[in-house]
Protein backbone atom coordinates (compact mmCIF):
# COMPACT_ATOMS: atom_id res chain seq x y z
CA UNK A 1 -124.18 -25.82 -1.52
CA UNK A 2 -123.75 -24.33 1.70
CA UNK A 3 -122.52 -27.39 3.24
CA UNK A 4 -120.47 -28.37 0.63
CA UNK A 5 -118.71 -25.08 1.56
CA UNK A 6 -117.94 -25.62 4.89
CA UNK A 7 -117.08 -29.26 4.23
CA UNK A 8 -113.94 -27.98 2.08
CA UNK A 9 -113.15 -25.32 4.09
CA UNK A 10 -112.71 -27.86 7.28
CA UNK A 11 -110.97 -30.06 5.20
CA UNK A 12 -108.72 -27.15 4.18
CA UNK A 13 -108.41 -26.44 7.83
CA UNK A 14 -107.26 -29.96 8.57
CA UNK A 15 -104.59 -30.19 5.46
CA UNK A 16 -102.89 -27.13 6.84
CA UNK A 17 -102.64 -28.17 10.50
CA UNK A 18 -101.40 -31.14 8.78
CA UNK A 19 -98.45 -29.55 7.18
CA UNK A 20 -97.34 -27.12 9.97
CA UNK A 21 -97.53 -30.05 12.58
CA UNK A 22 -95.24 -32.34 10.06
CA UNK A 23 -93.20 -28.96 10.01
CA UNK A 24 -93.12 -28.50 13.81
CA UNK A 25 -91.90 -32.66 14.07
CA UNK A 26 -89.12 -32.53 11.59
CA UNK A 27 -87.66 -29.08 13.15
CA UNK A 28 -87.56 -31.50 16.62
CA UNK A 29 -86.72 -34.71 14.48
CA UNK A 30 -83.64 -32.45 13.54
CA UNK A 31 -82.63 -31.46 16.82
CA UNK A 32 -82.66 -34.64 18.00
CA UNK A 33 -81.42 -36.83 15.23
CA UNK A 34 -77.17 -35.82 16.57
CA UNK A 35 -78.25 -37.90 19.75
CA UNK A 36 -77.43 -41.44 18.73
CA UNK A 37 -74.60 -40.56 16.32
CA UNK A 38 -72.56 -38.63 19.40
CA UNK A 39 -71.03 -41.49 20.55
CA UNK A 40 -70.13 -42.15 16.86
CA UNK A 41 -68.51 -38.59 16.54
CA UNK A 42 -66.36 -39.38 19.66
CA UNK A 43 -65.19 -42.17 18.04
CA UNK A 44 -64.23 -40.92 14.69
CA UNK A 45 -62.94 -37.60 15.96
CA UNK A 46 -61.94 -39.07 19.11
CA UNK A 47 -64.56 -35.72 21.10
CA UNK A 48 -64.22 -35.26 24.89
CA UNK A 49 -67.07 -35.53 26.94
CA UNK A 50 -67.06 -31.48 27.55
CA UNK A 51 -66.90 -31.07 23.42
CA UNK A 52 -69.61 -33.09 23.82
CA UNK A 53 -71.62 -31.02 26.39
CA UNK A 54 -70.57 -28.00 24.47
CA UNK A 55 -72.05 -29.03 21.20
CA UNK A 56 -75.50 -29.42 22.88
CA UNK A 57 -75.35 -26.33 25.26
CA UNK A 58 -74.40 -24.18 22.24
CA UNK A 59 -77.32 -25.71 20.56
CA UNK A 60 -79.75 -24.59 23.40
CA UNK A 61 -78.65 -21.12 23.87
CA UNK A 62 -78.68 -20.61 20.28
CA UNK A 63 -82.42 -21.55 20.21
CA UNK A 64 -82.98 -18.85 23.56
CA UNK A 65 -81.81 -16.25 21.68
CA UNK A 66 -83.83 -16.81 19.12
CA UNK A 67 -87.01 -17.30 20.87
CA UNK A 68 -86.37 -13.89 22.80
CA UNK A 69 -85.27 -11.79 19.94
CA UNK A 70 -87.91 -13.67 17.01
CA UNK A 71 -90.57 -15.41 19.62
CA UNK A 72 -93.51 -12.41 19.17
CA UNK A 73 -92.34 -11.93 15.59
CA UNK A 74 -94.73 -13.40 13.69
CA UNK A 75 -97.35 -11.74 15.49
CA UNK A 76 -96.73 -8.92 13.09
CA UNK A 77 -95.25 -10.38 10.02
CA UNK A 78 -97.20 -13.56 9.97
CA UNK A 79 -97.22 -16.89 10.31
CA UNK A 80 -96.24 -17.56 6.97
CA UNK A 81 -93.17 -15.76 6.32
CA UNK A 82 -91.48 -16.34 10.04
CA UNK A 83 -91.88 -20.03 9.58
CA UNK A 84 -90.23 -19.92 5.78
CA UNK A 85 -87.09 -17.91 6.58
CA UNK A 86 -86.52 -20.72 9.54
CA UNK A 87 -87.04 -23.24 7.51
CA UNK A 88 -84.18 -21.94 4.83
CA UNK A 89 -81.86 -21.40 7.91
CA UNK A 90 -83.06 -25.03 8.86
CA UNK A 91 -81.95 -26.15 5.43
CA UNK A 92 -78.40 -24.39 5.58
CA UNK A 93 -77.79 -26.20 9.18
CA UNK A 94 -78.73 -29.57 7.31
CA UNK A 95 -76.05 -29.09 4.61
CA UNK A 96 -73.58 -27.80 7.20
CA UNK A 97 -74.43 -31.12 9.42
CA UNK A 98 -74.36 -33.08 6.00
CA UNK A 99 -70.37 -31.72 5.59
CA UNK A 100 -69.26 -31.83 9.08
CA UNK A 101 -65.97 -33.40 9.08
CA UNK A 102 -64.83 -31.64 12.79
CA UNK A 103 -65.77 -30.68 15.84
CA UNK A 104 -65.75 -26.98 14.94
CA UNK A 105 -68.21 -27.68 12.04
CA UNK A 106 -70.54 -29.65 14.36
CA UNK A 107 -70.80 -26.24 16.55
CA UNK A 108 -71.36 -24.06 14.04
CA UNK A 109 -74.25 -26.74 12.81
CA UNK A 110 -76.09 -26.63 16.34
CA UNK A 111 -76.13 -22.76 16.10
CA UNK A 112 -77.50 -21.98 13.20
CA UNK A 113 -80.00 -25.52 13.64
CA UNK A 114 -80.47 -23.64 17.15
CA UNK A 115 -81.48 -20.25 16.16
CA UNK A 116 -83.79 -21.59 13.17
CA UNK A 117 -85.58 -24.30 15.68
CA UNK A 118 -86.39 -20.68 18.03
CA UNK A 119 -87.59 -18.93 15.04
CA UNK A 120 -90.21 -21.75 13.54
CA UNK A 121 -91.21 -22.54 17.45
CA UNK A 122 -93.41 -20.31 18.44
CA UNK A 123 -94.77 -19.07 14.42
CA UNK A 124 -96.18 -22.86 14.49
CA UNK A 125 -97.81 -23.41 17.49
CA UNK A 126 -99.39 -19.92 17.19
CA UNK A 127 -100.46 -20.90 13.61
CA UNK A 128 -101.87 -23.92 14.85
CA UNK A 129 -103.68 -22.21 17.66
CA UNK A 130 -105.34 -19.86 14.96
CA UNK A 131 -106.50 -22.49 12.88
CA UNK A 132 -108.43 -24.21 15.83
CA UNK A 133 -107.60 -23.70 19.40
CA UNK A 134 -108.33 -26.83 20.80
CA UNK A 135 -106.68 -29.19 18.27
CA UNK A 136 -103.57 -26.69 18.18
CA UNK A 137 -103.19 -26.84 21.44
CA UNK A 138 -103.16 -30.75 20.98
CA UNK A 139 -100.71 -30.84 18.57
CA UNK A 140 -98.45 -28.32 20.12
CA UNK A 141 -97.34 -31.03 22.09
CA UNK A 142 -97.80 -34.25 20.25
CA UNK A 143 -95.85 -33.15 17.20
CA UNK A 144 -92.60 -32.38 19.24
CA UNK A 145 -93.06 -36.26 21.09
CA UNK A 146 -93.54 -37.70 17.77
CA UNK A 147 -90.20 -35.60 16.04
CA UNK A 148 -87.64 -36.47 18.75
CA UNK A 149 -88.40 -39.90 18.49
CA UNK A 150 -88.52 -40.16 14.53
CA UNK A 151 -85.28 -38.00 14.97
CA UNK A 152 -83.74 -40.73 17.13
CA UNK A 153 -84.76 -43.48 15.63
CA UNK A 154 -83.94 -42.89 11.93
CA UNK A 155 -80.27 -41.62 13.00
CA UNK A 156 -79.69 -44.72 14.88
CA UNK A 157 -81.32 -47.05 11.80
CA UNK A 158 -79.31 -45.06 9.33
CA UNK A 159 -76.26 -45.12 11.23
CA UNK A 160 -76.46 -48.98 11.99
CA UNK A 161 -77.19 -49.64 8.55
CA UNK A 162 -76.44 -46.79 5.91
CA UNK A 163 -73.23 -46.25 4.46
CA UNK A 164 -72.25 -42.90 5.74
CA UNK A 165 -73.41 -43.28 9.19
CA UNK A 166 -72.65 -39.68 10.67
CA UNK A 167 -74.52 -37.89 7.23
CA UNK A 168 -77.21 -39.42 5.56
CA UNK A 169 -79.73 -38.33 8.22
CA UNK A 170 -79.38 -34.74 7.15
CA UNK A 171 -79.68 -35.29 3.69
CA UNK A 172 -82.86 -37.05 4.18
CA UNK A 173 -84.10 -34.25 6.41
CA UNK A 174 -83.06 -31.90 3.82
CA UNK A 175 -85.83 -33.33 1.89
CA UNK A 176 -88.53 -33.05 4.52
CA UNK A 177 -87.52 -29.44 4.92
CA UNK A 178 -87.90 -28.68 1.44
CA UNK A 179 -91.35 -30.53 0.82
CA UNK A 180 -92.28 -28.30 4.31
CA UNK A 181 -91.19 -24.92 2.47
CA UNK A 182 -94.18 -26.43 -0.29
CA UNK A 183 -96.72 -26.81 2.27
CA UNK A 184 -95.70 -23.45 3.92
CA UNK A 185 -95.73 -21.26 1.26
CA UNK A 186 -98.99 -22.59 -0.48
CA UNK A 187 -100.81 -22.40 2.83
CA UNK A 188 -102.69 -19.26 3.66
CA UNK A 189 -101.82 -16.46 6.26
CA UNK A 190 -103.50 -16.91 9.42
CA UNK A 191 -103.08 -13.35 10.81
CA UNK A 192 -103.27 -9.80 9.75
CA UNK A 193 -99.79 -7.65 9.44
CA UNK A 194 -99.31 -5.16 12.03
CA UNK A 195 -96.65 -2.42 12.85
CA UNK A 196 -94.11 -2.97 15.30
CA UNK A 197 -92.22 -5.58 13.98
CA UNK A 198 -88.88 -3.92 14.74
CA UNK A 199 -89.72 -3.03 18.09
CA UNK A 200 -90.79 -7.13 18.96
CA UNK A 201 -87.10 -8.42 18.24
CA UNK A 202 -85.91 -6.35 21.53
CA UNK A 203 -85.35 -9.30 23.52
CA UNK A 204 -87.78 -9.78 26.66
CA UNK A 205 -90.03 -12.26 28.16
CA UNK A 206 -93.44 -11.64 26.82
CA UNK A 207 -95.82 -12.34 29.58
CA UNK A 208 -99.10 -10.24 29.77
CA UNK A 209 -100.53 -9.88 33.33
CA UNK A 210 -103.91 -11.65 33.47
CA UNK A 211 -101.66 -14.77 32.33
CA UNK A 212 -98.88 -15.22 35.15
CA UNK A 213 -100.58 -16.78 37.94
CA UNK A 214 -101.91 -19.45 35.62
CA UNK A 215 -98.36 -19.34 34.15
CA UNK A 216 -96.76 -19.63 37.64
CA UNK A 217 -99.04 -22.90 38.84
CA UNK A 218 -97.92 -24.69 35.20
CA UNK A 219 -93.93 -23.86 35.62
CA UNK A 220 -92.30 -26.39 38.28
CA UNK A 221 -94.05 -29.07 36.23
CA UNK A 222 -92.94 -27.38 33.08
CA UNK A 223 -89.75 -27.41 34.29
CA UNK A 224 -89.78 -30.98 35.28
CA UNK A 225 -90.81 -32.29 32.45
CA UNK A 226 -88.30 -30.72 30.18
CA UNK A 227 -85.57 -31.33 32.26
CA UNK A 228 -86.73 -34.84 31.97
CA UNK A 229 -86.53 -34.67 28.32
CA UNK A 230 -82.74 -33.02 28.39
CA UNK A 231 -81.74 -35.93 30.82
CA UNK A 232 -82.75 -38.70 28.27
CA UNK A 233 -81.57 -36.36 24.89
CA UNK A 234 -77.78 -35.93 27.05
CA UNK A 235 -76.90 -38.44 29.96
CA UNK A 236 -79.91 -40.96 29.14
CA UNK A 237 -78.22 -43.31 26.29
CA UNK A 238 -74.50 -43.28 27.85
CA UNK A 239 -76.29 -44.46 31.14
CA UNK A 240 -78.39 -47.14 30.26
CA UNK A 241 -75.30 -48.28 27.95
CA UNK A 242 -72.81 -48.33 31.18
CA UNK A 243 -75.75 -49.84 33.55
CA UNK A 244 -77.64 -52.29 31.01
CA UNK A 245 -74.73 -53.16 28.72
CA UNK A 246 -77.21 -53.23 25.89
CA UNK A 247 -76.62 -50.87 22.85
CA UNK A 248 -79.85 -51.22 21.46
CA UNK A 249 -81.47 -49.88 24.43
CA UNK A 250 -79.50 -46.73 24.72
CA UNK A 251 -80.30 -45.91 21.08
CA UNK A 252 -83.99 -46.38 21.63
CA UNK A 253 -83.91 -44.59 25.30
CA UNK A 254 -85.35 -41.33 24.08
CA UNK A 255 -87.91 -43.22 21.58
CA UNK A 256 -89.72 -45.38 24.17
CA UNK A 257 -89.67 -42.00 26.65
CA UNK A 258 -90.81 -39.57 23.49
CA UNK A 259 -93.45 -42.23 22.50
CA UNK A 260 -95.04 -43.08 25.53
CA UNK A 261 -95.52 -39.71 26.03
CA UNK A 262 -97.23 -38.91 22.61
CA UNK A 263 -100.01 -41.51 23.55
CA UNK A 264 -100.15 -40.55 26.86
CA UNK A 265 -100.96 -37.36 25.02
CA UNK A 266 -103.66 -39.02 22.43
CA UNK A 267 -105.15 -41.46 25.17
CA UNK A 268 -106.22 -38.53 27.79
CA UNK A 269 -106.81 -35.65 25.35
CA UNK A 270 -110.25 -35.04 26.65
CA UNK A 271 -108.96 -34.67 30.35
CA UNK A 272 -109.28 -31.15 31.72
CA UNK A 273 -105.87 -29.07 31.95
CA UNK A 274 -106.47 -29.33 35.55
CA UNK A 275 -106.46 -33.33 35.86
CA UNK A 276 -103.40 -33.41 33.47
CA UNK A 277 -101.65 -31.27 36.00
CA UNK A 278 -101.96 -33.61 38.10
CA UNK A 279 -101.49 -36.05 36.42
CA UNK A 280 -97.92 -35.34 35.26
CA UNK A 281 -97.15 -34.36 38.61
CA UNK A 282 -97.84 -37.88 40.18
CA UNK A 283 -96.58 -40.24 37.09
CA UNK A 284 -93.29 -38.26 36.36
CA UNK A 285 -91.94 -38.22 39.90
CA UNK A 286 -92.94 -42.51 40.20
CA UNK A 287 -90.93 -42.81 36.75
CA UNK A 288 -87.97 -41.46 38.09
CA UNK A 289 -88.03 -43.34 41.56
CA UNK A 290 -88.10 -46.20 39.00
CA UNK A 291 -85.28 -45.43 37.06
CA UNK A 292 -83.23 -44.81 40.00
CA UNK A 293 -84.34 -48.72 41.08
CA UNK A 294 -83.35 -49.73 37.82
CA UNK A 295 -79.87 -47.98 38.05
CA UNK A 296 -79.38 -49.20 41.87
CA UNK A 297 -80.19 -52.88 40.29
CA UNK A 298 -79.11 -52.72 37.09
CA UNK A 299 -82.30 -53.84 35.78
CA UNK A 300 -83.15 -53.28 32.16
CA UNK A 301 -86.66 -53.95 32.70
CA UNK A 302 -87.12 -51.22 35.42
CA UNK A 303 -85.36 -48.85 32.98
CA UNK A 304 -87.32 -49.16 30.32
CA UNK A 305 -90.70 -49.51 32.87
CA UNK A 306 -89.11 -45.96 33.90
CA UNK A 307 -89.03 -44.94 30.62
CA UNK A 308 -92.41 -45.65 29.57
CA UNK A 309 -93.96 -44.45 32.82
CA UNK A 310 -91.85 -41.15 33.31
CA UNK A 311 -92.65 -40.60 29.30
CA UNK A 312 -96.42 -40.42 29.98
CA UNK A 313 -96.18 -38.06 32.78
CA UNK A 314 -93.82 -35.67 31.00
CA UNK A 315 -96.22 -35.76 27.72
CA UNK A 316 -99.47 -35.12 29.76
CA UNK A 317 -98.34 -32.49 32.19
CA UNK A 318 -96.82 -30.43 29.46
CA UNK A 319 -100.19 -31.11 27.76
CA UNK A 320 -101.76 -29.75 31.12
CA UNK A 321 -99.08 -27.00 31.23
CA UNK A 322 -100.06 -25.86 27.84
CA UNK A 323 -103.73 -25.83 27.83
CA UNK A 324 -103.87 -24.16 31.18
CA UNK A 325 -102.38 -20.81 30.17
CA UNK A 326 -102.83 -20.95 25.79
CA UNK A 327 -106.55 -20.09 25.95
CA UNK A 328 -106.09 -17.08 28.02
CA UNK A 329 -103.88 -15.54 25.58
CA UNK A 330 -105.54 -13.22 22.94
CA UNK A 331 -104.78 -13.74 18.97
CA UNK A 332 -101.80 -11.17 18.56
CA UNK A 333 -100.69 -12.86 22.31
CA UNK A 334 -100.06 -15.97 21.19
CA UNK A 335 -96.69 -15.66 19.42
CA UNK A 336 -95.30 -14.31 22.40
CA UNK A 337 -96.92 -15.87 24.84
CA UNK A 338 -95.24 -19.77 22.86
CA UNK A 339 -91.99 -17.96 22.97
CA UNK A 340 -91.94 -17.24 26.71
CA UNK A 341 -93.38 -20.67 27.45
CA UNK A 342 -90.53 -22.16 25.38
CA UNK A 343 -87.98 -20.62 27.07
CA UNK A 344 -88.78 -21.55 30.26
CA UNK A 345 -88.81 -25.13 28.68
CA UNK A 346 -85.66 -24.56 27.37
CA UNK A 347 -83.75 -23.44 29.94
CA UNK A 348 -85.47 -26.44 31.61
CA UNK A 349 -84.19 -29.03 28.80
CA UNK A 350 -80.89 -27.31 29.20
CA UNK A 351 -79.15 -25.88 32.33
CA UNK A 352 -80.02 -29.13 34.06
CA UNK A 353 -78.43 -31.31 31.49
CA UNK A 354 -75.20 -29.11 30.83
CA UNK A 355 -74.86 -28.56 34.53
CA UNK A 356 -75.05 -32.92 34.87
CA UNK A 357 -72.49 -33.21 32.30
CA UNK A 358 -70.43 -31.53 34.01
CA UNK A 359 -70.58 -33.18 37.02
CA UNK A 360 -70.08 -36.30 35.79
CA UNK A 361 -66.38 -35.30 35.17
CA UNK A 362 -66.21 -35.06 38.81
CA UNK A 363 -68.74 -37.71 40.51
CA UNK A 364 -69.45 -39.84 37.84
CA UNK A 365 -72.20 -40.64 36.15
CA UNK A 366 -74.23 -42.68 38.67
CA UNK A 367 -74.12 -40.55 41.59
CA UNK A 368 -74.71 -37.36 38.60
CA UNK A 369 -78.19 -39.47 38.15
CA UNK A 370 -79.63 -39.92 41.37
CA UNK A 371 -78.84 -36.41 41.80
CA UNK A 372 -80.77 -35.30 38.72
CA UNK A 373 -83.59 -37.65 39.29
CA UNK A 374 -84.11 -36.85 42.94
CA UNK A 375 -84.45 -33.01 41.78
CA UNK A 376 -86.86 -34.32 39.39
CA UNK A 377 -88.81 -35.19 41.97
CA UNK A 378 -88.94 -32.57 44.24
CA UNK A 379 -90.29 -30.08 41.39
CA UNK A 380 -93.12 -33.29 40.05
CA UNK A 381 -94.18 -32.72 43.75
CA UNK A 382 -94.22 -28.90 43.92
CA UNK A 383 -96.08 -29.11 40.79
CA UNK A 384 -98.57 -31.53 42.67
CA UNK A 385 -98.93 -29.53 45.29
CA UNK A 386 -99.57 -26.26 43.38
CA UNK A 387 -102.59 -27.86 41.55
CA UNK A 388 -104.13 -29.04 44.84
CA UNK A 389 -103.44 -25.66 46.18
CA UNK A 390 -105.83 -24.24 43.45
CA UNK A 391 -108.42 -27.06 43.92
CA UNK A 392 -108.51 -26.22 47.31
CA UNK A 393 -108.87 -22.29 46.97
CA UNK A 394 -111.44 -23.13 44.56
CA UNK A 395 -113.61 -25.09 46.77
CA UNK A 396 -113.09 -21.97 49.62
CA UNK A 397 -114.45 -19.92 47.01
């Protein structure tokens, strides 16, 4: 009998990380599904290229403020109920996308998807680090991988083939967000209620002290790796359309980067945090001094070598980024601790891209790239060089 019991309560354990990890990939599936269809809104609504970088700039901020106002929130609410109210908020953004018929309404969908993506962020990963610490930790970063590209890729299906190309996405994702609310709300709380709840919305980075150095090796690659990820979610398709000609490619840019990266993930799980570092810090920076080949050539087949290659070192040094500082953090440290990591991310996925889209209005989009990709580098390198630092002042010691 006693093993019966802890049979069903591991399988209990299991269904749950189940449903918050599906929860944590549709919130990114959402967030990435407008990619494809942009070039389709600039055609029906004939959008500039700075609407364009407005819509997804006004999505990213929307998702900081979030994470600094709600990040540490459901460290004293709960899991549960953070995680629901995003996931209603999530649902209004859907319908909003779903009846979109402007620019205007497309900006007033990013915000609110914005602000609800920052709110479910960091109650997710912390519930999955409750439920087991080393498979959480695991999933915190397969899950988004896995999203962005089922994001991508079932906009650009739908839109090839459905019959309202710039819509049907959400409604389907409406679905998923409503079958999540199920899971959610059936699942149980994973942390006590505590007092201070008010007091955790006053937006600040949440950072406790025995953390930063470990926080401070992780960042350039951090960094690097998300600004990877905003290059191939903004510029990514319209360049491999102008340099490659091919269509197909530029819809399934951020798939085949998002993918490689989610079994780079699965492949090297059992590698210490340390040799992911690493890791991440050699691969990404070769990817991108592929990708610029490709572009100098106009070679498909570099690109997409690029792709796969800079995918696997952005999905295993954020893996390395992750599980070097999320142990350290104490239960009622966790929510905060996600939220501060995310931001940094963020701002990462973000700045870089919004800065590069505007540039391209000036230099164009080639010399925009080799810019972006050669500061890509430089912080893949720092990152190298800040895990051999430690390996070195460990062997001194």
């Amino acid at each position: 009998m006693p093993t019966s019991s802890i049979s069903l309560t591991a399988a209990s354990t299991t269904r749950n990380m189940a449903a918050v990890a599906l929860t944590m990939a549709s919130f990114l599936a959402a967030s990435s599904a407008p990619t494809p269809l942009y070039r389709l809104y600039q055609q029906a609504w004939g959008l500039s290229s700075g609407i364009l970088t407005l819509i997804f700039a006004v999505y990213a901020f929307s998702l900081l403020v979030a994470l600094l106002t709600m990040g540490a929130l459901s460290d004293y609410l709960g899991r549960r109920p953070v995680i629901l109210a995003a996931l209603g908020l999530e649902a209004v953004s859907m319908l909003m996308f779903a009846h979109a018929q402007d620019a205007q309404a497309l900006l007033w969908s990013r915000v609110v998807q914005g602000f609800a993506t920052g709110m479910a962020s960091a109650a997710l990963g912390a519930a999955l680090l409750d439920m087991d610490r080393e498979r959480g930790a695991l999933i915190n970063t397969l899950s988004p991988m896995i999203g962005m590209a089922a994001g991508v890729f079932g906009a650009n299906q739908l839109a090839s083939h459905g019959h309202d190309g710039l819509h049907q996405i959400y409604w389907w994702l409406l679905l998923v967000f409503a079958a999540s609310a199920w899971a959610i709300a059936v699942m149980p709380e994973t942390v006590s209620r505590r007092s201070g709840a008010l007091a955790s919305m006053r937006p600040r980075i949440r950072l406790p002290a025995h953390i930063r150095p470990a926080f401070l090796r992780m960042a350039p690659l951090d960094i690097a790796a998300w600004a990877l990820a905003g290059f191939y979610l903004s510029l990514g398709p319209t360049l491999l359309r102008v340099i490659t000609g091919s269509t197909l490619m530029a819809g399934l840019a951020v798939c085949i980067n998002t993918l490689s990266a989610a079994a780079a993930i699965w492949l090297l799980r059992h590698w210490t945090a340390q040799r992911m570092l690493r890791f991440g810090g050699s691969v990404l920076p070769l990817g991108i001094v592929i990708l610029l080949l490709g572009v100098a050539s106009h070679s498909l087949m570099l690109m997409v070598a690029a792709s796969i290659i800079a995918g696997a070192g952005f999905g295993v040094g954020f893996q390395g980024a992750l599980r070097s500082v999320l142990p350290l953090a104490e239960p009622h440290e966790r929510g905060g601790l996600l939220s501060t990591i995310y931001v940094l991310s963020y701002l990462a996925f973000s700045l870089p891209a919004i800065a590069a889209g505007l540039l391209t209005q000036s230099l164009g989009l080639v010399p925009t790239t080799y810019g972006y990709g050669l500061t890509l580098i430089v912080l893949g390198l720092l990152a190298l060089a800040a895990t051999r630092q430690k390996a070195v002042t460990r062997h001194g010691a």
